[in-house]
N, C-alpha and C. Protein backbone atom coordinates (compact mmCIF):
# COMPACT_ATOMS: atom_id res chain seq x y z
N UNK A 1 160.52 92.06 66.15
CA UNK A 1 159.76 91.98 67.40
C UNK A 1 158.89 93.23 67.58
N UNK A 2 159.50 94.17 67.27
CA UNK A 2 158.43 95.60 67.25
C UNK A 2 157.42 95.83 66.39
N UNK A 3 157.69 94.93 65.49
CA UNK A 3 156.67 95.20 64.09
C UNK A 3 156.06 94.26 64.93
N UNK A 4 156.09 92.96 65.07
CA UNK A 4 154.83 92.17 65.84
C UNK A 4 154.27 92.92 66.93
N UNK A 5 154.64 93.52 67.71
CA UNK A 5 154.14 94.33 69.07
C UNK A 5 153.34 94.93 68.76
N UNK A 6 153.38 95.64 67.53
CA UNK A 6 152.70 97.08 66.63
C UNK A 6 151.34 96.23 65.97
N UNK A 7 151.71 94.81 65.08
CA UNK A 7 150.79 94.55 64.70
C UNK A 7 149.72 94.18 65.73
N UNK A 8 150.24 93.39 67.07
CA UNK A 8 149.16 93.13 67.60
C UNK A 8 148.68 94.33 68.89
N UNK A 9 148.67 95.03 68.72
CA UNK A 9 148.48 96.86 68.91
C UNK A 9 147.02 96.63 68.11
N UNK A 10 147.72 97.07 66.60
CA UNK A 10 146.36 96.76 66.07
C UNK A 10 145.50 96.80 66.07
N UNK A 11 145.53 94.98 66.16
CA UNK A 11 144.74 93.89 66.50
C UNK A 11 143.89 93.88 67.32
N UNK A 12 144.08 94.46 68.45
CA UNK A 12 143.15 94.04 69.54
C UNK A 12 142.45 95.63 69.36
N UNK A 13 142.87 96.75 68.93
CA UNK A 13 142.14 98.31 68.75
C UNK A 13 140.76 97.90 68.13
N UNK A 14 141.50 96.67 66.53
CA UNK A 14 140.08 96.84 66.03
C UNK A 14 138.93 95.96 66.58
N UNK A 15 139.51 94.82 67.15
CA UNK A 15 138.63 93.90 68.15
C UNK A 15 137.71 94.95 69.16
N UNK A 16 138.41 95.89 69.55
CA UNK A 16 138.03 96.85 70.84
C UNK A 16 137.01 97.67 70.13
N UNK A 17 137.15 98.06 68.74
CA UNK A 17 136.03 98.93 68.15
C UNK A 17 134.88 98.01 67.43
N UNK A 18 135.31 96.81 67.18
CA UNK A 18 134.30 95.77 66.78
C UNK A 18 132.85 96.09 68.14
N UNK A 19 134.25 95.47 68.89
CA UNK A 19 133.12 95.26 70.82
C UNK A 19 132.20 96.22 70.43
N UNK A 20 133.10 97.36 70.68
CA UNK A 20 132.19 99.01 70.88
C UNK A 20 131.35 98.87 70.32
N UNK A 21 131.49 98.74 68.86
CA UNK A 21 130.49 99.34 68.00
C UNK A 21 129.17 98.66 68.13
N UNK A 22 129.31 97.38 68.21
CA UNK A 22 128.51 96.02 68.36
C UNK A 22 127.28 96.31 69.19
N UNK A 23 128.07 96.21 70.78
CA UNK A 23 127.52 97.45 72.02
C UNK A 23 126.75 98.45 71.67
N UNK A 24 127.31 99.18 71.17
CA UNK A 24 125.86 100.43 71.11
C UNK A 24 125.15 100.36 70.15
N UNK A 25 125.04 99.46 69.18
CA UNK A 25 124.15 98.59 68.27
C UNK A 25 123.11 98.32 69.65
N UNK A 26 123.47 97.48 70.12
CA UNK A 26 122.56 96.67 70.95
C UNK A 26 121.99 97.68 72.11
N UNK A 27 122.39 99.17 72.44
CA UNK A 27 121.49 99.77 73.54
C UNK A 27 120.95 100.28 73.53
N UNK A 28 119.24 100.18 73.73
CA UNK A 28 118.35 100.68 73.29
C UNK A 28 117.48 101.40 74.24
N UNK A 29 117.02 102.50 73.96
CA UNK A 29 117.18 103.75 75.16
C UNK A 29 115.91 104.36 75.40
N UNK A 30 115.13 104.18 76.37
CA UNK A 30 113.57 104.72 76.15
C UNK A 30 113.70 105.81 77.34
N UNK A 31 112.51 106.48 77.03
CA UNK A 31 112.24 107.47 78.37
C UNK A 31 111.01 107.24 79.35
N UNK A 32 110.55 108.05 80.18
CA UNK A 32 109.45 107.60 80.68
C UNK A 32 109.00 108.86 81.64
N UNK A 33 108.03 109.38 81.58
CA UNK A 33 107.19 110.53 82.11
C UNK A 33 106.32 109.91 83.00
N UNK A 34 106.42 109.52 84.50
CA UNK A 34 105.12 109.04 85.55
C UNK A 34 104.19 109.76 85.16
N UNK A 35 104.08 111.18 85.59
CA UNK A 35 103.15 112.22 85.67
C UNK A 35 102.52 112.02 84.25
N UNK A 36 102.76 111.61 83.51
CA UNK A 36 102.05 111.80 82.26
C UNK A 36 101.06 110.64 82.31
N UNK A 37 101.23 109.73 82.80
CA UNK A 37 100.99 108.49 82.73
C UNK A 37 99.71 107.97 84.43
N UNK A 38 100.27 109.26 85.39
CA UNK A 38 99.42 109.25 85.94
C UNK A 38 98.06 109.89 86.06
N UNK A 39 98.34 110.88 85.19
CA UNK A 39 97.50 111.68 84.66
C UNK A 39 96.08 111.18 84.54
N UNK A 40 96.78 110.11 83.82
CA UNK A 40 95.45 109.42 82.68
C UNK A 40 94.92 107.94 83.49
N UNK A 41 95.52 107.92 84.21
CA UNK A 41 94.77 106.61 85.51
C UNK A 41 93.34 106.99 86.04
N UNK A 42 92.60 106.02 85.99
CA UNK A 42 91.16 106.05 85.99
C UNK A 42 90.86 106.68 87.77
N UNK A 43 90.59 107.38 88.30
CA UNK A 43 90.54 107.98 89.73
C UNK A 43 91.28 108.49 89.73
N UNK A 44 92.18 108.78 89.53
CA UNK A 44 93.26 109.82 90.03
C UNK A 44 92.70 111.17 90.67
N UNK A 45 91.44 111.79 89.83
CA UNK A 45 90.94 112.92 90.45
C UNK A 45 90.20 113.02 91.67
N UNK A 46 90.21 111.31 92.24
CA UNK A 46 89.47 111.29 93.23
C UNK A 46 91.17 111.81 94.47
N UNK A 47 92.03 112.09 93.95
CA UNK A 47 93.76 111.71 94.93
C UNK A 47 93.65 113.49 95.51
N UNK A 48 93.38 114.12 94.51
CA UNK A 48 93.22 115.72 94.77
C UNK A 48 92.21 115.57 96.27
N UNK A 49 91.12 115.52 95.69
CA UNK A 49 89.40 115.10 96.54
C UNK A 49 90.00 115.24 97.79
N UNK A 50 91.06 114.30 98.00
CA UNK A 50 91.31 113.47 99.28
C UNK A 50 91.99 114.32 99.99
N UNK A 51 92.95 115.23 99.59
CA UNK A 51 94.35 115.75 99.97
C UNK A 51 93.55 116.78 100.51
N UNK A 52 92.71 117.85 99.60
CA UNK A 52 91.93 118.93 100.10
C UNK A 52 91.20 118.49 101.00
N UNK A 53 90.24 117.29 101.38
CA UNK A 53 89.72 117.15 102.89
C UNK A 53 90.85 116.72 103.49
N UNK A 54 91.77 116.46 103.50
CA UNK A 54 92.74 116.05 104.34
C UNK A 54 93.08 117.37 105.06
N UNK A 55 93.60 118.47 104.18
CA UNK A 55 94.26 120.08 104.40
C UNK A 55 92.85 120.54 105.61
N UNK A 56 91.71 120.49 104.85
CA UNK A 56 90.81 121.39 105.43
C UNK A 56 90.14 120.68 106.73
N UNK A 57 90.44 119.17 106.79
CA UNK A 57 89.53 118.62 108.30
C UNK A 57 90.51 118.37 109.37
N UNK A 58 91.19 117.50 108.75
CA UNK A 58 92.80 116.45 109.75
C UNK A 58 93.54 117.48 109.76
N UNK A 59 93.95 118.41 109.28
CA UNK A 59 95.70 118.93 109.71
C UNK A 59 94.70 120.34 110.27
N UNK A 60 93.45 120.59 109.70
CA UNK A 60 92.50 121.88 110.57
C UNK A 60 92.70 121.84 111.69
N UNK A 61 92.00 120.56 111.77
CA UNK A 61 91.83 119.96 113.40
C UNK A 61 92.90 119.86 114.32
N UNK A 62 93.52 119.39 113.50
CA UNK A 62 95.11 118.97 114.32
C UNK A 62 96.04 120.52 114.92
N UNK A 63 95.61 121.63 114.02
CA UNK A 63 96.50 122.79 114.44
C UNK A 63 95.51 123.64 115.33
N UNK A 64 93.98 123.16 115.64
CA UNK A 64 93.31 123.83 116.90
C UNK A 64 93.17 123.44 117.62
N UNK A 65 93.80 122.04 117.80
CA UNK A 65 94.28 121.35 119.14
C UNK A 65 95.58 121.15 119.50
N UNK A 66 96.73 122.01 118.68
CA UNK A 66 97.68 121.97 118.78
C UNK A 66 97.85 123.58 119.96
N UNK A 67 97.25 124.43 118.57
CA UNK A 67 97.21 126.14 119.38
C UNK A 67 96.59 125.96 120.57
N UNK A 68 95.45 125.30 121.37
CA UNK A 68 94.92 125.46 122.53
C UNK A 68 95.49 124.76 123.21
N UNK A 69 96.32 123.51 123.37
CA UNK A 69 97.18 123.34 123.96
C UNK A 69 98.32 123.93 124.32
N UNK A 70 98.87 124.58 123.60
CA UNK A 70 100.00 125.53 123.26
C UNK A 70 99.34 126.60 124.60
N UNK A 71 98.47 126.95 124.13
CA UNK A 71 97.46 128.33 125.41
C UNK A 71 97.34 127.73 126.81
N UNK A 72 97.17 126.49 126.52
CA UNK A 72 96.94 125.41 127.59
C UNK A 72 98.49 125.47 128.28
N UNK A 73 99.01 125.14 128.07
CA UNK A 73 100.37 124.82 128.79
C UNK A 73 100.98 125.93 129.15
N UNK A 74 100.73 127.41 128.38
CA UNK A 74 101.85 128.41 128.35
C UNK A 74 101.06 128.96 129.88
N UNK A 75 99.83 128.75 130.22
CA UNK A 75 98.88 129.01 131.24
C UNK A 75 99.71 128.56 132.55
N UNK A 76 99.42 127.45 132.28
CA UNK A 76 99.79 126.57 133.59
C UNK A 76 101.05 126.73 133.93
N UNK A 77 102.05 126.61 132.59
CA UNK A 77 103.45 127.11 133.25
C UNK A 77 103.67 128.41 133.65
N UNK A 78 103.52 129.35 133.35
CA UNK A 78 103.44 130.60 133.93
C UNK A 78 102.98 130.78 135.57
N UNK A 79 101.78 130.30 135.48
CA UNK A 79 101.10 129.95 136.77
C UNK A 79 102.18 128.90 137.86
N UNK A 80 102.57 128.05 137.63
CA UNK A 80 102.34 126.91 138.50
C UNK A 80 104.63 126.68 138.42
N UNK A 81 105.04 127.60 137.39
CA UNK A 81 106.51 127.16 137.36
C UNK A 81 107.64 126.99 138.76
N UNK A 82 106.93 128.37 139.07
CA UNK A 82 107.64 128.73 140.33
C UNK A 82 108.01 127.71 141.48
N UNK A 83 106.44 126.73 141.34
CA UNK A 83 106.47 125.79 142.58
C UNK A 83 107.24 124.67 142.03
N UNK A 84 107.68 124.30 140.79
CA UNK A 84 107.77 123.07 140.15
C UNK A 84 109.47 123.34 140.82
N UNK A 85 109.41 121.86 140.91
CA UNK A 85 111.09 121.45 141.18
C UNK A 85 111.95 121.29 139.69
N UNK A 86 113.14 121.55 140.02
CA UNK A 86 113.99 121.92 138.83
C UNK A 86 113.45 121.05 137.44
N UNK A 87 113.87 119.73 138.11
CA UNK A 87 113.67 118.78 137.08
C UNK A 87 112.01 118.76 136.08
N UNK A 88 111.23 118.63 137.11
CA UNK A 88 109.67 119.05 136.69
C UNK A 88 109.69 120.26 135.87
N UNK A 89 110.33 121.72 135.82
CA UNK A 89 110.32 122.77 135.17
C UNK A 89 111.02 122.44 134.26
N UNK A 90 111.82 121.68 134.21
CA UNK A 90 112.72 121.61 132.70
C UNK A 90 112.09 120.71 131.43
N UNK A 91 111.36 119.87 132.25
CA UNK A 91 110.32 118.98 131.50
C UNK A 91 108.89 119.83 130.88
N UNK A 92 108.48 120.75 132.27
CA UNK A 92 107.61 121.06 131.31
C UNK A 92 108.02 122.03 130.09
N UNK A 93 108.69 123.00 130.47
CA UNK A 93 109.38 123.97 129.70
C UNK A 93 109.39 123.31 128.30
N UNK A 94 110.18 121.85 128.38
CA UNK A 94 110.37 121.47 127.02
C UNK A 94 108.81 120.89 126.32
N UNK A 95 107.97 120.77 126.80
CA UNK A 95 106.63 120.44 126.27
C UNK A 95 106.36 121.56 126.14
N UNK A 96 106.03 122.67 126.83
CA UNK A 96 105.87 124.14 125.91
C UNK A 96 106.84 124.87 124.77
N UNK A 97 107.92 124.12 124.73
CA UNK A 97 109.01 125.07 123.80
C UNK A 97 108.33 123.75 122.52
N UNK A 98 108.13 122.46 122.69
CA UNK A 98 107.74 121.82 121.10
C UNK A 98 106.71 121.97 120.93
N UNK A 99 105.66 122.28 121.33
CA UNK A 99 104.46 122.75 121.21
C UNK A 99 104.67 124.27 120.35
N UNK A 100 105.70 124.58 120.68
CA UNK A 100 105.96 126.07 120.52
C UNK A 100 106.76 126.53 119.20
N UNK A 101 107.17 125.25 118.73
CA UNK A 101 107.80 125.16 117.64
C UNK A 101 107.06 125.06 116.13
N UNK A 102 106.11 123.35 116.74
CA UNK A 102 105.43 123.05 116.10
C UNK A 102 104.36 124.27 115.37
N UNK A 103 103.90 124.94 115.83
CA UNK A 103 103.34 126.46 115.76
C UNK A 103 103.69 126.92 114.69
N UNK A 104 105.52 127.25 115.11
CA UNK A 104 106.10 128.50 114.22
C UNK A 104 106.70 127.82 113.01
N UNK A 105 107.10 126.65 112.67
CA UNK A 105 107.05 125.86 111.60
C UNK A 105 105.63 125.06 111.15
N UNK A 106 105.00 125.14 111.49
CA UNK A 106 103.47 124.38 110.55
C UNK A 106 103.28 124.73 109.29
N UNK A 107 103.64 125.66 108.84
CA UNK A 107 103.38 125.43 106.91
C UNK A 107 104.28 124.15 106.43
N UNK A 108 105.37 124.10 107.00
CA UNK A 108 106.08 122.91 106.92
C UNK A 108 105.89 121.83 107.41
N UNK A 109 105.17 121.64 108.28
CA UNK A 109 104.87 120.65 108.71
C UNK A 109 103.74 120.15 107.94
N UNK A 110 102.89 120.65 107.64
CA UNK A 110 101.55 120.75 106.87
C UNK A 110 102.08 120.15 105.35
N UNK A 111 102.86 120.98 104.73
CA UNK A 111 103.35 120.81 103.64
C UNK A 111 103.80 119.41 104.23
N UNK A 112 104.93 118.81 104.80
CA UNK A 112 105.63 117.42 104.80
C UNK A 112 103.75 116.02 105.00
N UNK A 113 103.11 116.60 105.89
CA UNK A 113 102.50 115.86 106.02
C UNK A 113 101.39 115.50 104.85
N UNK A 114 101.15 116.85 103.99
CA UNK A 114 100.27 117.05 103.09
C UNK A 114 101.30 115.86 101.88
N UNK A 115 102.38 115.90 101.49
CA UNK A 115 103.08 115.18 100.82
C UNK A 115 103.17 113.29 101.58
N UNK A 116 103.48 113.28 102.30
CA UNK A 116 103.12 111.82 102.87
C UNK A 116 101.79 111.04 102.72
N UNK A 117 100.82 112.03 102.76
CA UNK A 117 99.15 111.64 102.54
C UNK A 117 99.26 111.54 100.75
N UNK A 118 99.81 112.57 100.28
CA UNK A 118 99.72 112.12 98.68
C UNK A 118 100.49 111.14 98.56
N UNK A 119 101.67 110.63 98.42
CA UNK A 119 102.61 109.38 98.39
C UNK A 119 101.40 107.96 98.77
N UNK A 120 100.86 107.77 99.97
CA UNK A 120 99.92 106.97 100.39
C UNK A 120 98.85 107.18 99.27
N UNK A 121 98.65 107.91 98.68
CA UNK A 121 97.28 107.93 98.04
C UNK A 121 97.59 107.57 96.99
N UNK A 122 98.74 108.01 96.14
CA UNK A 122 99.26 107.34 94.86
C UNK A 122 100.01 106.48 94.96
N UNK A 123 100.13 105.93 95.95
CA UNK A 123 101.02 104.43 95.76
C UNK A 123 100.19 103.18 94.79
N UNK A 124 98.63 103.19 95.19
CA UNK A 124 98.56 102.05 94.23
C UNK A 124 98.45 101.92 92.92
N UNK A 125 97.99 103.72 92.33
CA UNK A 125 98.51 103.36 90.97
C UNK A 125 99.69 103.63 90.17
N UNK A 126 100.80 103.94 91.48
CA UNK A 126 102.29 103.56 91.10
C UNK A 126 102.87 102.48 90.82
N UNK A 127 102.02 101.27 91.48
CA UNK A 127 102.23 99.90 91.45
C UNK A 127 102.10 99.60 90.34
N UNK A 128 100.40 99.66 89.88
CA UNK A 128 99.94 99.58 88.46
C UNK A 128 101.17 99.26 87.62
N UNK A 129 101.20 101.43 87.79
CA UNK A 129 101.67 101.54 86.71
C UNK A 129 103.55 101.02 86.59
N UNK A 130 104.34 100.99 87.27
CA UNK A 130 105.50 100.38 87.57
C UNK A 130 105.46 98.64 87.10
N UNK A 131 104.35 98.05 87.16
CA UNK A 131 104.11 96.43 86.62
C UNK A 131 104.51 96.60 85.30
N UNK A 132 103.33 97.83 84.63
CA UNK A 132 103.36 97.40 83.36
C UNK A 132 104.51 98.56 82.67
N UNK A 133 105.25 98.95 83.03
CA UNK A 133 106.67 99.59 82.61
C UNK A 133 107.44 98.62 82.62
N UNK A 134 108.06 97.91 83.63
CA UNK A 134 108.65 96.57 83.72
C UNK A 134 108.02 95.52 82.70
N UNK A 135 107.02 95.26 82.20
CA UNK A 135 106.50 94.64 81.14
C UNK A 135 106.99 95.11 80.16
N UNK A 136 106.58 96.54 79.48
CA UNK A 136 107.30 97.21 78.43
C UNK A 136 108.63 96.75 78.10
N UNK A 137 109.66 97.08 79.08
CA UNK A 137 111.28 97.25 78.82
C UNK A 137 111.37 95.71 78.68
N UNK A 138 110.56 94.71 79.48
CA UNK A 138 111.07 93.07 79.07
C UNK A 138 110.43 93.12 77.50
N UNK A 139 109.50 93.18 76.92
CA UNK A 139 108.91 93.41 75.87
C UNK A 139 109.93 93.51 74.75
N UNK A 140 109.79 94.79 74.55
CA UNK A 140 110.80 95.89 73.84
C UNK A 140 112.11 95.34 73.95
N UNK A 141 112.71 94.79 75.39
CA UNK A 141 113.98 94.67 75.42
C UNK A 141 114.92 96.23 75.48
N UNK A 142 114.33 96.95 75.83
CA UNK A 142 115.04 98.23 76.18
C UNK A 142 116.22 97.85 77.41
N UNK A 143 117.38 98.51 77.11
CA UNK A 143 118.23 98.73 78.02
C UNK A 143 118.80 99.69 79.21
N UNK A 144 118.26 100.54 78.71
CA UNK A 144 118.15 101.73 79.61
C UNK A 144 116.88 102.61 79.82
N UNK A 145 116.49 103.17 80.66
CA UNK A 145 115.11 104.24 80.66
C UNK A 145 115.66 105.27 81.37
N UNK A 146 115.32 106.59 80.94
CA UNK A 146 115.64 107.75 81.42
C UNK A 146 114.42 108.13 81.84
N UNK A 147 114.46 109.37 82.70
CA UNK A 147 113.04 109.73 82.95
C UNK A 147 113.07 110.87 82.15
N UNK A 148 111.92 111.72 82.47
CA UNK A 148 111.37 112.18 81.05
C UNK A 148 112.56 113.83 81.25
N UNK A 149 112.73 114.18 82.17
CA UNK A 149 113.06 115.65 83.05
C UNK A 149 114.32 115.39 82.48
N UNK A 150 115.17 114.30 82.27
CA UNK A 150 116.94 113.97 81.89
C UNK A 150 117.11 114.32 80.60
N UNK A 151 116.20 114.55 79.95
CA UNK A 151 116.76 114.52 78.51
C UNK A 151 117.06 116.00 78.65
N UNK A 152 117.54 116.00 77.49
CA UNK A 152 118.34 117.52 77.09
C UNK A 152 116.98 118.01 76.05
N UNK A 153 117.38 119.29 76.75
CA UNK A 153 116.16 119.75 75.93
C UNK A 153 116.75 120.36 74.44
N UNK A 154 117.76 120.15 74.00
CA UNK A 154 118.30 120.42 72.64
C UNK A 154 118.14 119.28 71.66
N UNK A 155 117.77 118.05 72.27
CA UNK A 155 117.42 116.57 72.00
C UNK A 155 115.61 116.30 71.61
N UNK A 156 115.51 115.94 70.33
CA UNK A 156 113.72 115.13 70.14
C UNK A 156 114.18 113.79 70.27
N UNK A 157 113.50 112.83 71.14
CA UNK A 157 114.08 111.25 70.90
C UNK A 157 113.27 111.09 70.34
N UNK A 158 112.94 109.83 69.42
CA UNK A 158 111.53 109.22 69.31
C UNK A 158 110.76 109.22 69.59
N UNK A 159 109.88 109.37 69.21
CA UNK A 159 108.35 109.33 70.25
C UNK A 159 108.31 107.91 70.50
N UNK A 160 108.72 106.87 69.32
CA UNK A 160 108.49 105.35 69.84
C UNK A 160 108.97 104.96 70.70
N UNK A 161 110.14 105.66 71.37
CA UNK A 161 110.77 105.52 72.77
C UNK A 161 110.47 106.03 73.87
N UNK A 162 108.73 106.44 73.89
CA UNK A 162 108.06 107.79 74.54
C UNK A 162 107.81 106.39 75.67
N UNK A 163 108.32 105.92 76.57
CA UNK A 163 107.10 104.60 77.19
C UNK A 163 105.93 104.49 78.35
N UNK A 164 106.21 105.97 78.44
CA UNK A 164 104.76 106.23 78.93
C UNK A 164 103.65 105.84 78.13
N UNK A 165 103.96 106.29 76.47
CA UNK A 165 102.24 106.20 75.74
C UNK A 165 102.71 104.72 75.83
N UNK A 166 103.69 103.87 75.85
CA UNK A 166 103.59 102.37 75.46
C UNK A 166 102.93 102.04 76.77
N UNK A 167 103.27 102.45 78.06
CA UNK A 167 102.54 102.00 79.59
C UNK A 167 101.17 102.72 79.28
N UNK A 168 100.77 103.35 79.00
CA UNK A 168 99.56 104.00 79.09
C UNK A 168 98.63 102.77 77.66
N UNK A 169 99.08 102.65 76.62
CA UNK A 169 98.70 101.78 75.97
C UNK A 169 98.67 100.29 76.69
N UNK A 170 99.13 99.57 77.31
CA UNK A 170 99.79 98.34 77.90
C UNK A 170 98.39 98.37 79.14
N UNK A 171 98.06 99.66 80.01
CA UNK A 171 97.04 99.86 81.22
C UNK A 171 95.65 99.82 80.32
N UNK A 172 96.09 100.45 78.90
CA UNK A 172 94.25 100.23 78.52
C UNK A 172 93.77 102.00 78.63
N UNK A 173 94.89 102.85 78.62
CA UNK A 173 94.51 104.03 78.81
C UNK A 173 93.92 105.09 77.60
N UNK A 174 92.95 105.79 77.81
CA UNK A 174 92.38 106.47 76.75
C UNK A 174 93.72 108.01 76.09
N UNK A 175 94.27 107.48 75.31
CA UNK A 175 95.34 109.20 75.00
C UNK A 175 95.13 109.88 74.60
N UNK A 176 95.06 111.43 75.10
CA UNK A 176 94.59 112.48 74.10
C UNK A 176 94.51 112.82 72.57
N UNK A 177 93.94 113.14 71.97
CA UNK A 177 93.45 112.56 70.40
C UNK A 177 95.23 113.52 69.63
N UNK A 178 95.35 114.17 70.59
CA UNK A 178 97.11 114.60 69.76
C UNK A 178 98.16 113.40 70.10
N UNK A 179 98.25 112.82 71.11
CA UNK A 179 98.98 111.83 71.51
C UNK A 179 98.71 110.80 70.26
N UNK A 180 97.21 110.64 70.12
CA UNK A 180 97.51 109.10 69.54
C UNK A 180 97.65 109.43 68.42
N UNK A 181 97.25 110.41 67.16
CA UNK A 181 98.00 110.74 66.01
C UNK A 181 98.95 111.29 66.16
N UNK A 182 99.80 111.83 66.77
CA UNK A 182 101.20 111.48 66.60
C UNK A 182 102.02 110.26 66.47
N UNK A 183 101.00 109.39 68.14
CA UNK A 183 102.00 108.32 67.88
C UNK A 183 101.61 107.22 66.59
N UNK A 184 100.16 107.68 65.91
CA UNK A 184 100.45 106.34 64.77
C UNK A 184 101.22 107.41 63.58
N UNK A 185 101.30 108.45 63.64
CA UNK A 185 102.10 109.14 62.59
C UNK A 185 103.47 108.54 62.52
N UNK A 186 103.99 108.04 63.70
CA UNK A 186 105.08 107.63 64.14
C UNK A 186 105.07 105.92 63.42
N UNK A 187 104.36 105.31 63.59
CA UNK A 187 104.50 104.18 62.91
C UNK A 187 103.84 103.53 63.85
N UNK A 188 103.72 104.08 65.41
CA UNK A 188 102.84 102.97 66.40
C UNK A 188 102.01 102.46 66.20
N UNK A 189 101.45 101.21 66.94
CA UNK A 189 100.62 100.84 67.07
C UNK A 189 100.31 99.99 68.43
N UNK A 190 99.24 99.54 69.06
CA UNK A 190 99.01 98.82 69.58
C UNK A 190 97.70 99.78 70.93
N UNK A 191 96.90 100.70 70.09
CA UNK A 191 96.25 101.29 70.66
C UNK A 191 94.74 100.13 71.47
N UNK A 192 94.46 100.90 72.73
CA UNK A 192 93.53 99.78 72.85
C UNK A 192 92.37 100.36 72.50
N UNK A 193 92.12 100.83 71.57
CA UNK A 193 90.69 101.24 71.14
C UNK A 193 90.92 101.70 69.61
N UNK A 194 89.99 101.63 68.69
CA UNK A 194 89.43 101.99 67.88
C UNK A 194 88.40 103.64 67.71
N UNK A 195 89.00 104.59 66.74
CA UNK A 195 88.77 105.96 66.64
C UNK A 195 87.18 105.18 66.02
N UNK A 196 86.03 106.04 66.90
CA UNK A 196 84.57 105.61 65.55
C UNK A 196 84.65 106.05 64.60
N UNK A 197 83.93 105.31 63.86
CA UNK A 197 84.06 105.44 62.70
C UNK A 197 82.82 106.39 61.94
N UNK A 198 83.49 107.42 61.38
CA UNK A 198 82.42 108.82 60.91
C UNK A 198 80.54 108.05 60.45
N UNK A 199 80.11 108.47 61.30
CA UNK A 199 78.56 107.99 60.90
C UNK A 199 78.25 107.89 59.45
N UNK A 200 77.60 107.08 58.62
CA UNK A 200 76.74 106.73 57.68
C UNK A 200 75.89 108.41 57.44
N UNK A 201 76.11 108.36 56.08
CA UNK A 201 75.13 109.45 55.49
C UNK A 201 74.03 108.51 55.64
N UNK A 202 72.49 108.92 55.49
CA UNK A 202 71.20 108.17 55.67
C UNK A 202 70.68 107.94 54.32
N UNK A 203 70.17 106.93 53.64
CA UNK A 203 70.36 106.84 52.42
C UNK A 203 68.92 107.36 51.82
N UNK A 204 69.40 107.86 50.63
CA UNK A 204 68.39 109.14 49.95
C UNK A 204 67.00 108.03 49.71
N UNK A 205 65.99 108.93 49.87
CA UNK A 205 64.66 108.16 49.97
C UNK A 205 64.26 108.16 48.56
N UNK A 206 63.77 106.95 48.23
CA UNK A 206 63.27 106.39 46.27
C UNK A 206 62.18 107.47 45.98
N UNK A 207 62.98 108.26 44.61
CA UNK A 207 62.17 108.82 44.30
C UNK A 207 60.72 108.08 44.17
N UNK A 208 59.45 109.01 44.07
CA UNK A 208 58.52 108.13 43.59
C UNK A 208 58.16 107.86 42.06
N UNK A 209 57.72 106.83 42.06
CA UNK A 209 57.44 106.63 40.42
C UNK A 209 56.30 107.97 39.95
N UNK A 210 56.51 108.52 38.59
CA UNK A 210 55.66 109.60 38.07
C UNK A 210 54.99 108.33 37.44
């Protein structure tokens, strides 16, 4: 009875390392860099454009009508507190103390709002580009995607597992001339363009007959 117990011990270990092994046969592991990929999206430099008139007109504007209000109110309450009934002074008080805040935190505020205006501005070619990533991994059949920041930097994966250049290839995107010889060094393919082809020497003119 113990020798059977033992054999089917075993039995099921090597079934269990069959599974395993089988399993990580089958998981296939890509990475993926946005920023790399947004890089190379056709406007993108118009997303900067936007953010800097955003900084220098809207949040300008917004903090010299914030400060003169701020002057505005600290006026009137000073002036006018004395007469105000409790409740009225506690109200205004608190419209001069967030006014008053808003002030002494605004790089932060600026900063949060300056980040919300970029998010809005790159959302649609997050979309884009998020379609055709999800295309890729059904493609490929990849099982997992890491982003690009997770890997260990003691680790080279593949470049063929790079799937940014595969999304950036997939959008129709132009890759820097090191990108794309690497990646056909690599064995890739599926570039959407063609390198020209080195111009024609001009063909030597007939001697003349002597």
């Amino acid at each position: 009875m113990k020798q059977f117990f033992t054999l089917c011990l075993v039995v099921a270990a090597a079934l269990f390392s069959a599974n395993t092994a089988e399993a990580q046969q089958s998981v296939k592991i890509g990475y993926f860099d946005e920023q790399l990929v947004l890089g190379l999206m056709p406007g993108i430099d118009k997303v900067s454009q936007e953010i800097e008139s955003f900084q220098q007109d809207s949040l300008k504007d917004e903090y010299d009508y914030t400060y003169k209000d701020f002057m505005r109110q600290d006026s009137t309450f000073k002036k006018d507190s004395a007469k105000l009934a409790p409740k009225a002074r506690e109200m205004a008080l608190a419209d001069l103390n967030k006014s008053r805040q808003k002030l002494l935190y605004w790089q932060q505020y600026s900063q949060e709002a300056v980040g919300q205006k970029q998010e809005q501005l790159l959302q649609p070619f997050r979309v884009k580009i998020l379609t055709a990533l999800n295309e890729v991994i059904a493609e490929q059949k990849y099982t997992l995607v890491l982003k690009n920041d997770a890997l260990s930097p003691y680790v080279n994966p593949p470049l063929l597992d790079n799937l940014a250049i595969r999304v950036a290839i997939k959008l129709k995107l132009p890759l820097p001339k090191e990108a794309e010889d690497a990646w056909k060094a690599a064995g890739g393919t599926g570039l959407p363009y063609a390198a020209p082809a080195a111009p024609k020497a001009p063909a030597a003119a007939p001697k003349p007959k002597s």
